[in-house]
Protein backbone atom coordinates (compact mmCIF):
# COMPACT_ATOMS: atom_id res chain seq x y z
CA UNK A 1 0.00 0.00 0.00
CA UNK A 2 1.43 3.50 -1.10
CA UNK A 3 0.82 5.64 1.61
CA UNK A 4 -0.51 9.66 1.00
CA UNK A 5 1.25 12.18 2.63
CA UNK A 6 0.02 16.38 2.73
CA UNK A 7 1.62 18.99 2.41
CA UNK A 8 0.62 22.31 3.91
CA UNK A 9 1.84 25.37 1.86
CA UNK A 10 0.93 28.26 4.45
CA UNK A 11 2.70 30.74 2.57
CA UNK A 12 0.10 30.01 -0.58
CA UNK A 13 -2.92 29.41 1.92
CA UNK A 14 -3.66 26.42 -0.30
CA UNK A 15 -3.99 22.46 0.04
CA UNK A 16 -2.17 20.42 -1.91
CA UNK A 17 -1.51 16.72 -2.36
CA UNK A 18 0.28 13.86 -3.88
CA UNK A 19 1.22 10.18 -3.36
CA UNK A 20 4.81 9.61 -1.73
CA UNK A 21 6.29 5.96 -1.66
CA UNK A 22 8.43 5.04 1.19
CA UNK A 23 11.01 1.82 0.89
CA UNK A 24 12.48 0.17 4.06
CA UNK A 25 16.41 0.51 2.97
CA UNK A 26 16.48 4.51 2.68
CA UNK A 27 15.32 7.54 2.87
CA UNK A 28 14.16 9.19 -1.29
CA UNK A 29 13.79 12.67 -1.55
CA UNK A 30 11.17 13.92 -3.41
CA UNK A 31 11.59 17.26 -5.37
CA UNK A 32 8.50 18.08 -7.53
CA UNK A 33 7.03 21.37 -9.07
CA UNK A 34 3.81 22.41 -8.66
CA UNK A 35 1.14 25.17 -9.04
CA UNK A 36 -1.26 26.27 -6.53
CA UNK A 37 -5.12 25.70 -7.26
CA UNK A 38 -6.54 29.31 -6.23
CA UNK A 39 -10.10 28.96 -6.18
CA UNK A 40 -12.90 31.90 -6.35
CA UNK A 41 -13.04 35.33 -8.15
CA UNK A 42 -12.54 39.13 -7.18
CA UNK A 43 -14.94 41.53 -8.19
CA UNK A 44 -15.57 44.79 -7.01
CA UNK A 45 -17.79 48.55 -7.32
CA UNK A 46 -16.53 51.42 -8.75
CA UNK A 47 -17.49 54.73 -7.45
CA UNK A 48 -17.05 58.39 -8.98
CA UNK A 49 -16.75 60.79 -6.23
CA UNK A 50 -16.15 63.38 -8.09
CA UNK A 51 -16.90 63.92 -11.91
CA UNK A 52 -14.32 65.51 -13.98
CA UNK A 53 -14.68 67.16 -17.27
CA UNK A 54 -12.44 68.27 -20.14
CA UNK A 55 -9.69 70.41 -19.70
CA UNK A 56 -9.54 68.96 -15.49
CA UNK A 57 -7.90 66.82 -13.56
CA UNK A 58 -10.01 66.34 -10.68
CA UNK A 59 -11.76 63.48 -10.96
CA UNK A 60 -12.16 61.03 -8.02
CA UNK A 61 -12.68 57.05 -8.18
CA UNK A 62 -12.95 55.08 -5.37
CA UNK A 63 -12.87 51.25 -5.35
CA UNK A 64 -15.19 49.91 -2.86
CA UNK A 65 -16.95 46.56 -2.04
CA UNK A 66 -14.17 44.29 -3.22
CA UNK A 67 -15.71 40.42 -2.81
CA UNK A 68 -13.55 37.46 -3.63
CA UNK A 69 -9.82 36.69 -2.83
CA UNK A 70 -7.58 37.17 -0.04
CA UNK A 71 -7.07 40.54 1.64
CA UNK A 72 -5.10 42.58 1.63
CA UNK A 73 -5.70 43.73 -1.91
CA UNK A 74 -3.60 46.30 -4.22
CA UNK A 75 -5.35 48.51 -6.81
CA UNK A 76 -4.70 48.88 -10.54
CA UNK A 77 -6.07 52.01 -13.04
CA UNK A 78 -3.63 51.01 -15.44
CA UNK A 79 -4.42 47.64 -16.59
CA UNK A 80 -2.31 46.19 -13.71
CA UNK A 81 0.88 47.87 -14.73
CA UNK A 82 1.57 49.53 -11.24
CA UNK A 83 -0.40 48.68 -7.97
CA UNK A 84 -1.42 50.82 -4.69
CA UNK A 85 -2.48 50.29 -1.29
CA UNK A 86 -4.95 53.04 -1.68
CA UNK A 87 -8.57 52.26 -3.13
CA UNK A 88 -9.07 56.25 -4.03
CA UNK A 89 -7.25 57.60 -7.34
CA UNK A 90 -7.73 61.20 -7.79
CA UNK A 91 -6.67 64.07 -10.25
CA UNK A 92 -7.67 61.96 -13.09
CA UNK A 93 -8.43 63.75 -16.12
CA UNK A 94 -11.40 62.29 -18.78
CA UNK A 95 -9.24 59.59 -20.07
CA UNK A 96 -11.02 55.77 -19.73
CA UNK A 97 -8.69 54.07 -17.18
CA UNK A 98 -8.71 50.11 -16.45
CA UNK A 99 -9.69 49.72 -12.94
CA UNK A 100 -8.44 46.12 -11.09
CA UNK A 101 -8.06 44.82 -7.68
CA UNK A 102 -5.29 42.54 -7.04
CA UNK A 103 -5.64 39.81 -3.17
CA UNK A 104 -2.46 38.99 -0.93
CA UNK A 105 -2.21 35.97 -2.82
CA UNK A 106 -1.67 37.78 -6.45
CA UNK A 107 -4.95 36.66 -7.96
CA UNK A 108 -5.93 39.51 -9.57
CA UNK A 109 -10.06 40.46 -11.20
CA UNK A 110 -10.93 41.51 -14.62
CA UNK A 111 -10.70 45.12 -15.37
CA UNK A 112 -12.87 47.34 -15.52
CA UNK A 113 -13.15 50.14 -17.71
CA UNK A 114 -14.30 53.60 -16.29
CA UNK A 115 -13.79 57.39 -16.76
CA UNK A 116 -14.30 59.96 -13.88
CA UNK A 117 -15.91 61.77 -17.05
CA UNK A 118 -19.60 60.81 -16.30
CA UNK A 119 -21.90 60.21 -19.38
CA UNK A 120 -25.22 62.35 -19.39
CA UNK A 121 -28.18 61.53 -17.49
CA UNK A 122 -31.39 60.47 -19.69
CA UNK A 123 -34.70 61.90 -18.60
CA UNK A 124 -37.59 60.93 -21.17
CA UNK A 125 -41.02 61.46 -21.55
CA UNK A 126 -44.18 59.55 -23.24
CA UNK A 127 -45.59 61.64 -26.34
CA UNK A 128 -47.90 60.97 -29.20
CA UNK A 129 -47.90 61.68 -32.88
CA UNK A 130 -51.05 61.90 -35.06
CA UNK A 131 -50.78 60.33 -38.48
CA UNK A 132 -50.57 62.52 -41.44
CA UNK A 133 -52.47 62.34 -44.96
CA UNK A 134 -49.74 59.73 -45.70
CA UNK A 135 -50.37 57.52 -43.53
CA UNK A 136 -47.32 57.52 -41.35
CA UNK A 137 -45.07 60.45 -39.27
CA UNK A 138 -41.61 60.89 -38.21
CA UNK A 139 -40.85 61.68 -34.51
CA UNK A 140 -37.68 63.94 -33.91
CA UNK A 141 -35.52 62.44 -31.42
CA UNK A 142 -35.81 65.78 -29.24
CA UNK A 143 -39.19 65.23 -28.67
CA UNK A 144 -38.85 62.62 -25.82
CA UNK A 145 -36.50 64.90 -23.94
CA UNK A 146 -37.75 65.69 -20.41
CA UNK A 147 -34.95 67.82 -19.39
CA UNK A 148 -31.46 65.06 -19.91
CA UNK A 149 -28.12 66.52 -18.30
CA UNK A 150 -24.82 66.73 -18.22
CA UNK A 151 -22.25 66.99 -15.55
CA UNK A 152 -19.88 69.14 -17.30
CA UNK A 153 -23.06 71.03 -19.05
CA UNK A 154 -22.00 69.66 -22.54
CA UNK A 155 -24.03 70.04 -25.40
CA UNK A 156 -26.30 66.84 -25.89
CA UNK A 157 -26.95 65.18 -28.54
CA UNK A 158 -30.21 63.04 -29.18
CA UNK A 159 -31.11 59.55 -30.69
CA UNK A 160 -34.13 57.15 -30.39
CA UNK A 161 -35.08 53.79 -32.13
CA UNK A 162 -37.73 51.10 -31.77
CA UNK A 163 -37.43 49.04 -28.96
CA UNK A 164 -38.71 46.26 -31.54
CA UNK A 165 -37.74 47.11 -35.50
CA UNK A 166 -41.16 46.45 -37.39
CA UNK A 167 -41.48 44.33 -40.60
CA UNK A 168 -43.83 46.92 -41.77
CA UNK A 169 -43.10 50.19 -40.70
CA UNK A 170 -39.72 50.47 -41.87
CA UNK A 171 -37.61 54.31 -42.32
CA UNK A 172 -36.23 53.79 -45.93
CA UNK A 173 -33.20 55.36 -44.88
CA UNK A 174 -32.84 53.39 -41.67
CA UNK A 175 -33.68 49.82 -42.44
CA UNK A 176 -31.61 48.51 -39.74
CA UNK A 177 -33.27 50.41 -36.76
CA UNK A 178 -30.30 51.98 -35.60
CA UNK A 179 -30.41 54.71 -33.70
CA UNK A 180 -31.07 57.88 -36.00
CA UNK A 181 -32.31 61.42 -35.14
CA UNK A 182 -35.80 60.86 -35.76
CA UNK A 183 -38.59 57.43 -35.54
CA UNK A 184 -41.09 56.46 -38.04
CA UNK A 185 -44.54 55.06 -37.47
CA UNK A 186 -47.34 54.28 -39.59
CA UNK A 187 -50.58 52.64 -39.95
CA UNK A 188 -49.90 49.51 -38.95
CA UNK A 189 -48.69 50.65 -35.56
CA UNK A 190 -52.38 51.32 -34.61
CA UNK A 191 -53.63 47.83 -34.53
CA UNK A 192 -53.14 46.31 -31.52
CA UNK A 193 -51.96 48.50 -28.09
CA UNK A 194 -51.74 51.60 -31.15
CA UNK A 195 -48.33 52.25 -28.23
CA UNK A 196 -44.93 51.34 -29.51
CA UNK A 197 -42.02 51.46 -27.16
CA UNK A 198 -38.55 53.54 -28.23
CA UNK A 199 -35.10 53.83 -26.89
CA UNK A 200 -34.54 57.31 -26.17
CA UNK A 201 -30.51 57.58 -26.32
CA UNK A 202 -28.47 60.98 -25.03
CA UNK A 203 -24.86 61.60 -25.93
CA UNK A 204 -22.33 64.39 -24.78
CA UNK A 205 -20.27 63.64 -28.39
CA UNK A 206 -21.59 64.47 -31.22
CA UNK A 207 -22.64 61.18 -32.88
CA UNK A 208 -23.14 62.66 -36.28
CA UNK A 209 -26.30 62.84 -38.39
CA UNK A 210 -27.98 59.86 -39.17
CA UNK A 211 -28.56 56.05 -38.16
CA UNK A 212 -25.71 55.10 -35.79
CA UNK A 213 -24.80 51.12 -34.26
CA UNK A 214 -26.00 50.41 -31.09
CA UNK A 215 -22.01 50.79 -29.94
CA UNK A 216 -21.06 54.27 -31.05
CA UNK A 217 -19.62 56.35 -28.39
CA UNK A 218 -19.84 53.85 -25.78
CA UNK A 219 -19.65 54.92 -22.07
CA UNK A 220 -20.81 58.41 -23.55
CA UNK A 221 -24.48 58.38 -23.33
CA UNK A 222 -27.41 56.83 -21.53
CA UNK A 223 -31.09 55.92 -22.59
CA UNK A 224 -34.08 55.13 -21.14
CA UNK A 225 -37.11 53.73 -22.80
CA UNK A 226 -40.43 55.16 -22.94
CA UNK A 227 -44.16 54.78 -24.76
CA UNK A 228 -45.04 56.46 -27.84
CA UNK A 229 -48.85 56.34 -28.94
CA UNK A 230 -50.08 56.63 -32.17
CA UNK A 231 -52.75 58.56 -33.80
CA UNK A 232 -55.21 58.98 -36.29
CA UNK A 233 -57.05 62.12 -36.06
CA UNK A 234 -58.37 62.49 -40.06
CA UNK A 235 -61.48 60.76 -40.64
CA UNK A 236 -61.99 59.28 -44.60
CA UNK A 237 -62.44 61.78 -46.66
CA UNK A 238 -65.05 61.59 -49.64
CA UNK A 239 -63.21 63.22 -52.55
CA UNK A 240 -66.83 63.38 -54.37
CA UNK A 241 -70.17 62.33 -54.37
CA UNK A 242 -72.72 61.36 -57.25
CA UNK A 243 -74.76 64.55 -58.04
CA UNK A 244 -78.31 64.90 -57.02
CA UNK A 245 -80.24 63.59 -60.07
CA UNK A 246 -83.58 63.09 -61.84
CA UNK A 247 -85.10 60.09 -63.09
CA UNK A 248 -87.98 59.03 -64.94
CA UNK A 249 -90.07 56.77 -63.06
CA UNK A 250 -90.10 53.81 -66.03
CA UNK A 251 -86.23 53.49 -65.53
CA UNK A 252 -84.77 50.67 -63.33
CA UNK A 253 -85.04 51.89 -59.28
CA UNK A 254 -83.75 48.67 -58.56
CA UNK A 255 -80.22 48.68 -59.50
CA UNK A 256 -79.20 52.54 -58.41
CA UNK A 257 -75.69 51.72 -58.71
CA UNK A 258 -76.04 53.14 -62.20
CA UNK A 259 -76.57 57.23 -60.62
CA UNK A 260 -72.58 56.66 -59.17
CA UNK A 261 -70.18 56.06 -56.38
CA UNK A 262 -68.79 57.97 -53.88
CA UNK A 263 -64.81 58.19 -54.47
CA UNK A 264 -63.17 58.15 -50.77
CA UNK A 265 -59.85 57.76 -49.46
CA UNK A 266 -57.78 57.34 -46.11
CA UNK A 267 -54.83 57.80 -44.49
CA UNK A 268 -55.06 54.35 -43.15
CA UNK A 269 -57.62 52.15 -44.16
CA UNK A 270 -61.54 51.98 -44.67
CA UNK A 271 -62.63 49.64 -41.81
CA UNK A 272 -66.43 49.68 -42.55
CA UNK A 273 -68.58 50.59 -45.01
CA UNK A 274 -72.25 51.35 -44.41
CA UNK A 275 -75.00 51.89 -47.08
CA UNK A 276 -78.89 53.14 -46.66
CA UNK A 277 -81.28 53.92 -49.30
CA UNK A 278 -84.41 55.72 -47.98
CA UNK A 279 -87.54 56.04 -50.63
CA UNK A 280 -90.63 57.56 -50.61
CA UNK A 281 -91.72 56.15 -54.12
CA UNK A 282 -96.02 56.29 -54.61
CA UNK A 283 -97.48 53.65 -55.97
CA UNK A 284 -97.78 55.86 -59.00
CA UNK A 285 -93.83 55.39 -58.94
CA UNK A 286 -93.08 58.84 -58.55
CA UNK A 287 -90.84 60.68 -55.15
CA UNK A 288 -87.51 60.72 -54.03
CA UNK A 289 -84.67 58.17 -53.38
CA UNK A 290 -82.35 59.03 -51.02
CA UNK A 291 -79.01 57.00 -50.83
CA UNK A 292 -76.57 57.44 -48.42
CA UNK A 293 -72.81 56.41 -47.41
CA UNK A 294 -71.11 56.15 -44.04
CA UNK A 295 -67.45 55.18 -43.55
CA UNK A 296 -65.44 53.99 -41.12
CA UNK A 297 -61.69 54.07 -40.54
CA UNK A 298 -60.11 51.77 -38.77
CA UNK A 299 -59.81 54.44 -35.76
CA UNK A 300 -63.74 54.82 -35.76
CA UNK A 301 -63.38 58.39 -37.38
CA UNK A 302 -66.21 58.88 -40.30
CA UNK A 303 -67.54 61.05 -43.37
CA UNK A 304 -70.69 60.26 -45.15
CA UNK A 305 -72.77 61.65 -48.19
CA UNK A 306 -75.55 61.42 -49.65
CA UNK A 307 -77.68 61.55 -53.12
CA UNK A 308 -80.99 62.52 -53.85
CA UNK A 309 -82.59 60.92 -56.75
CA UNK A 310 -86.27 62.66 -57.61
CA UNK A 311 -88.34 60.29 -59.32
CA UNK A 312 -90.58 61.85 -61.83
CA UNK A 313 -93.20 61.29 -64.62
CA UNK A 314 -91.43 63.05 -67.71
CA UNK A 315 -94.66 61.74 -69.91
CA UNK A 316 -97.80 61.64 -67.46
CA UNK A 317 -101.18 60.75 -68.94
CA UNK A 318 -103.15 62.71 -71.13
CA UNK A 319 -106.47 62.95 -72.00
CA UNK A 320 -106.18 65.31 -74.60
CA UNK A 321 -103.59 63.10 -76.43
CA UNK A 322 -105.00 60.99 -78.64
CA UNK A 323 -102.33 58.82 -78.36
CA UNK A 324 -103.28 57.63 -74.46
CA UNK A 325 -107.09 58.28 -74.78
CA UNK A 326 -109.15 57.58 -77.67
CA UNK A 327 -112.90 58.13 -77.05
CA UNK A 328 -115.89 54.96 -78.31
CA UNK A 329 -117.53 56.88 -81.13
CA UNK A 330 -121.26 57.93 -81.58
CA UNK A 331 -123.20 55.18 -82.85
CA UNK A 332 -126.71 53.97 -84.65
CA UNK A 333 -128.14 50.49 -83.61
CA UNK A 334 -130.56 48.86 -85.20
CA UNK A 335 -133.07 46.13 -84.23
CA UNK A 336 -135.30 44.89 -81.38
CA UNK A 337 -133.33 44.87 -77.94
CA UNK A 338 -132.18 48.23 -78.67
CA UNK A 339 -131.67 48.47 -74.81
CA UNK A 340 -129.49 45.16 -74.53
CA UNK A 341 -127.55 46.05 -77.60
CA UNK A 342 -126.26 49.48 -76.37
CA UNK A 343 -124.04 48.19 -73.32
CA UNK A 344 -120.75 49.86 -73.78
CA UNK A 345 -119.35 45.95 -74.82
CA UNK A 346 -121.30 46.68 -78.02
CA UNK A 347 -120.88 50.16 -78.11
CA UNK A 348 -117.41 50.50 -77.44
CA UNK A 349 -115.26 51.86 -74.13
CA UNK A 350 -112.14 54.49 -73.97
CA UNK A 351 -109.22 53.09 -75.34
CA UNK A 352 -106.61 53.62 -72.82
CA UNK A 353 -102.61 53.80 -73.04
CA UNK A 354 -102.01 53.49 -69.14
CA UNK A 355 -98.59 52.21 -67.95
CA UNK A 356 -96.74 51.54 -64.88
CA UNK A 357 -96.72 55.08 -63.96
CA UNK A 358 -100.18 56.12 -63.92
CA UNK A 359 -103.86 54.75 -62.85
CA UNK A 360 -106.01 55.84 -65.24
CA UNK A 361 -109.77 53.92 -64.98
CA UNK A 362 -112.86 55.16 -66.40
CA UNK A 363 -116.93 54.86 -65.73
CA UNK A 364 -119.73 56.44 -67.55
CA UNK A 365 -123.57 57.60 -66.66
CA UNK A 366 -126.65 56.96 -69.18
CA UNK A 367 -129.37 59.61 -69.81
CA UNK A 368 -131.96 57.91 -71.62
CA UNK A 369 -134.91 59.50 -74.10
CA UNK A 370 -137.86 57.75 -74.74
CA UNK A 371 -139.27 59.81 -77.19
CA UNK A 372 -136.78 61.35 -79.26
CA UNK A 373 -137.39 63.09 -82.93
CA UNK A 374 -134.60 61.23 -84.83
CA UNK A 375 -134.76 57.68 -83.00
CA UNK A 376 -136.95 55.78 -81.00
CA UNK A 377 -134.60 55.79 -78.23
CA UNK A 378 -131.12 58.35 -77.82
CA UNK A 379 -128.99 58.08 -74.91
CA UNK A 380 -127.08 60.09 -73.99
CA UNK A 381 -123.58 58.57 -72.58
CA UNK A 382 -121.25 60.68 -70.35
CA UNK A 383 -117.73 59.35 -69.98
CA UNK A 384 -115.87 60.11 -67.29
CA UNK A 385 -111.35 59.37 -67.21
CA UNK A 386 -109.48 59.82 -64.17
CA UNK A 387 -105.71 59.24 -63.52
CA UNK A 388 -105.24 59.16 -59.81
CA UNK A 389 -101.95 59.61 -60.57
CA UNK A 390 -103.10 63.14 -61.04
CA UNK A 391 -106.08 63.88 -59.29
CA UNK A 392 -106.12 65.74 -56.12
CA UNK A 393 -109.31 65.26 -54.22
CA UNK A 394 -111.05 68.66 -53.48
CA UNK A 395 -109.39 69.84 -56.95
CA UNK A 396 -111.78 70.81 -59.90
CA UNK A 397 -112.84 68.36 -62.50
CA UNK A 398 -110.90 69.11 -65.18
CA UNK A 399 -107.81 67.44 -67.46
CA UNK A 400 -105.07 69.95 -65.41
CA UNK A 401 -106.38 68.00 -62.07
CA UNK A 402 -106.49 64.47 -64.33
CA UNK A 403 -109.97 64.72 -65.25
CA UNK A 404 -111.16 64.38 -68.42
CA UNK A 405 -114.74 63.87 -69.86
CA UNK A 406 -117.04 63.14 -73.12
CA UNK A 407 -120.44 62.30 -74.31
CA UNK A 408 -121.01 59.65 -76.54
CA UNK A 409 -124.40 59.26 -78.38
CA UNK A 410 -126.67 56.00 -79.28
CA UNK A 411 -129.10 55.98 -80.98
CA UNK A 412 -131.98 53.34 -81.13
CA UNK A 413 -134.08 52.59 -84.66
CA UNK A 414 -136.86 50.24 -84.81
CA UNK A 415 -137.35 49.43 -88.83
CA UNK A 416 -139.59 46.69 -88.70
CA UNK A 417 -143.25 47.50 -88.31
CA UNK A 418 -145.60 46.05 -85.60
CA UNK A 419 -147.15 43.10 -86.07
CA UNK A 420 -151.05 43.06 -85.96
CA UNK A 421 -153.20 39.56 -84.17
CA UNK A 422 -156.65 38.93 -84.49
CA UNK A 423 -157.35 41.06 -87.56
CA UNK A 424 -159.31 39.30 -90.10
CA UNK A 425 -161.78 40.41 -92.89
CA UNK A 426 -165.61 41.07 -91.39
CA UNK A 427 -169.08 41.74 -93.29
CA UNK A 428 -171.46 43.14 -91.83
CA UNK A 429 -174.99 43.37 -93.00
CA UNK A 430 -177.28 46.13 -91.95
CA UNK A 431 -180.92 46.64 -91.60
CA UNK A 432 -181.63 50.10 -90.65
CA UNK A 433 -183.46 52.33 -92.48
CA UNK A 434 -181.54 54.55 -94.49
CA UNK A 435 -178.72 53.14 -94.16
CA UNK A 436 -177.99 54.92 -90.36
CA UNK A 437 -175.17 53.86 -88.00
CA UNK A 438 -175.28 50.75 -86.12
CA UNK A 439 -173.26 49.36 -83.24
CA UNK A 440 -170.84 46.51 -84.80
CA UNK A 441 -168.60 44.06 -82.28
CA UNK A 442 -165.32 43.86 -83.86
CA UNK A 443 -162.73 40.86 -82.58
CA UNK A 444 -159.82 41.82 -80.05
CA UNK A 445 -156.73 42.95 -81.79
CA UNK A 446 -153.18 42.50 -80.30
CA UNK A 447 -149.95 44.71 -81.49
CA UNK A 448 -146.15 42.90 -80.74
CA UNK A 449 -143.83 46.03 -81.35
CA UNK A 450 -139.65 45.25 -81.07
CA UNK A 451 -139.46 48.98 -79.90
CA UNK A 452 -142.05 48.02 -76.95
């Protein structure tokens, strides 16, 4: 069995060990090299206690909270090049220096870079930008400002960027989302929270115009990050509307897309579309149509229009026109049922040329003579047309209220003579003296007349 022996290294406050044979007829010496295991880190704080700013030497660090190692420790602003007991450097000018701490046992932390030259203090604000006829609007860095500072009062300069580059809304001239003087939104930033978020950035160098990386000027500016929210303020706008019109009411008032279309536009988008159409058509197909459009943007903003269609009767019935009314003409029957033939089916009725836009209808009143000097029978027949397309009750009865009127004339003839019963030839023989009078009984007689 090889037995294990330990060494204790006190001056390296470390534990080390390795195997160590031992043989009965001597003593071995052992002579080995080795490197101590140091285990754990050193990290510590960095505090300015005084800012410093070009053209000074004045500044103050101050390395504090050291964790790790074994103290005491040594301190480094040169990269580890030279080493103090003190923690404090002072009269340092605005150069970076490399900050490190070093423990009793030489294991020495990562440096840290710092300048006693502060970078500016960020102090933004939440704003909001209304979309423009465009549909989109740039947002100058400066705007989020809220009053950023500088220890050394240096002129600041002022970036910004989305916190998350869009796939949609993209600057043409910034396609990267760097940080650039100004932000661009859009329409598609109002769906959803219609908030993005930006990184407002604040430099003491100038940075130069335009998009800059994420790592220009480092350690000489700060940022916060604040809410942007996004408006649309201009409703659609209806660049024209069809014209108020007439129509004739034997055209279509079905389809009424034929009269137009309102042309409209948005910044954004159209998100609804509403369409009404209000009528007060008669049965006699005559009024007004009213159509109307409402839209909606996508932000609930709206402008609307309407047309008025009149509806009217360019050709309206009329009497007078012997095209639409043509009288039953005077007339001379002949026969036996005189009375049965003269029904206006015989006699004839107005001939009428109504259409969909008017409701013409007609009746007619008899006056009847018996005993007339040119017929056996004359009526008289008074005709009487009416459009109620036209006619206003109360109004007088005449065609310019949709009246109109005439008096046809039948007359009745009876040409075949009565016909005589019971007539026959008689004798009769008388006995009176000188031939006088006597009474004679004559058979009954019966007359069948047609005219009867």
């Amino acid at each position: 069995m090889e037995p294990t022996i330990r060494f204790c290294v006190k001056q390296l406050k470390a534990l080390y060990s390795m195997p160590l044979t031992i043989k009965s007829l001597g003593l071995i010496l052992l002579l080995f090299t080795f490197s101590p295991v140091l285990s754990g880190q050193i990290s510590f704080d960095d505090d300015i206690t005084q800012d410093v700013c070009p053209g000074d030497m004045d500044g103050i660090v101050e390395i504090t909270n050291v964790v790790g190692g074994v103290p005491p420790y040594m301190y480094s602003n040169d990269n580890g090049m030279t080493y103090q007991m003190d923690p404090e450097f002072d009269n340092l000018d605005t150069s970076f220096f490399l900050f490190k701490v070093k423990d009793d046992n030489g294991l020495v932390s990562d440096s840290v870079r710092l300048s006693a030259d502060t970078p500016p203090t960020a102090e933004c604000q939440q704003e909001s930008v209304a979309l423009t006829y465009d549909g989109m609007a740039f947002v100058a860095a400066s705007v989020f400002n809220n009053g950023s500072t500088d220890n050394c009062n240096h002129r600041l300069w002022y970036k910004v960027r989305r916190m998350d580059a869009s796939m949609t809304c993209v600057d043409p001239n910034n396609p990267d989302n760097d940080f650039s003087d100004s932000v661009k939104v859009c329409c598609d930033d109002l769906f959803g929270s219609d908030t993005i978020l930006v990184v407002f950035r604040v430099y003491d160098r100038d940075p130069e115009e335009g998009p800059v990386s994420a790592d220009t000027l480092v350690d000489r500016f700060s940022e916060c990050m604040v809410s942007l929210a996004i408006q649309d303020n201009l409703p659609p706008e209806i660049i024209s509307c069809p014209d108020n019109t007439i129509a004739d009411c034997r055209e279509d008032l079905v389809d009424l897309s034929r009269f137009g279309e309102p042309e409209v536009r948005d910044n954004c988008s159209i998100a609804d579309t509403s369409y009404t159409v209000l009528d007060s058509i008669t049965t006699c197909r005559v009024g007004k149509i009213i159509r109307k459009w409402v839209y909606t943007d996508s932000s609930g903003l709206q402008d609307s229009c309407s047309q008025e269609i009149t509806v009217i009767n360019s050709d309206p019935f009329d009497g007078t026109d012997t095209f639409d009314l043509r009288w039953p003409s005077d007339t001379t029957l002949y026969g036996c049922d005189l009375i049965a033939a003269s029904h206006p089916d015989s006699t004839g009725v107005p001939f009428l040329a109504d259409d969909e836009c008017s409701q013409v209808t007609y009746d007619w009143d008899d006056d009847v003579f018996q005993f007339a000097p040119d017929a056996c029978v004359k009526i008289r027949r008074h005709w009487t047309v009416v459009d109620w397309c036209q006619y206003e009750r109360g109004g007088p009865r005449t065609p310019a209220n949709g009246i109109w009127t005439y008096t046809q004339e039948i007359k009745l003839l009876d040409t075949i003579p009565p016909l005589l019963d019971g007539v026959e030839s008689l004798e009769v023989l008388s006995y009176a003296a000188n031939c006088d009078p006597i009474m004679v009984d004559v058979p009954s007689i019966t007359v069948d007349d047609c005219a009867d």
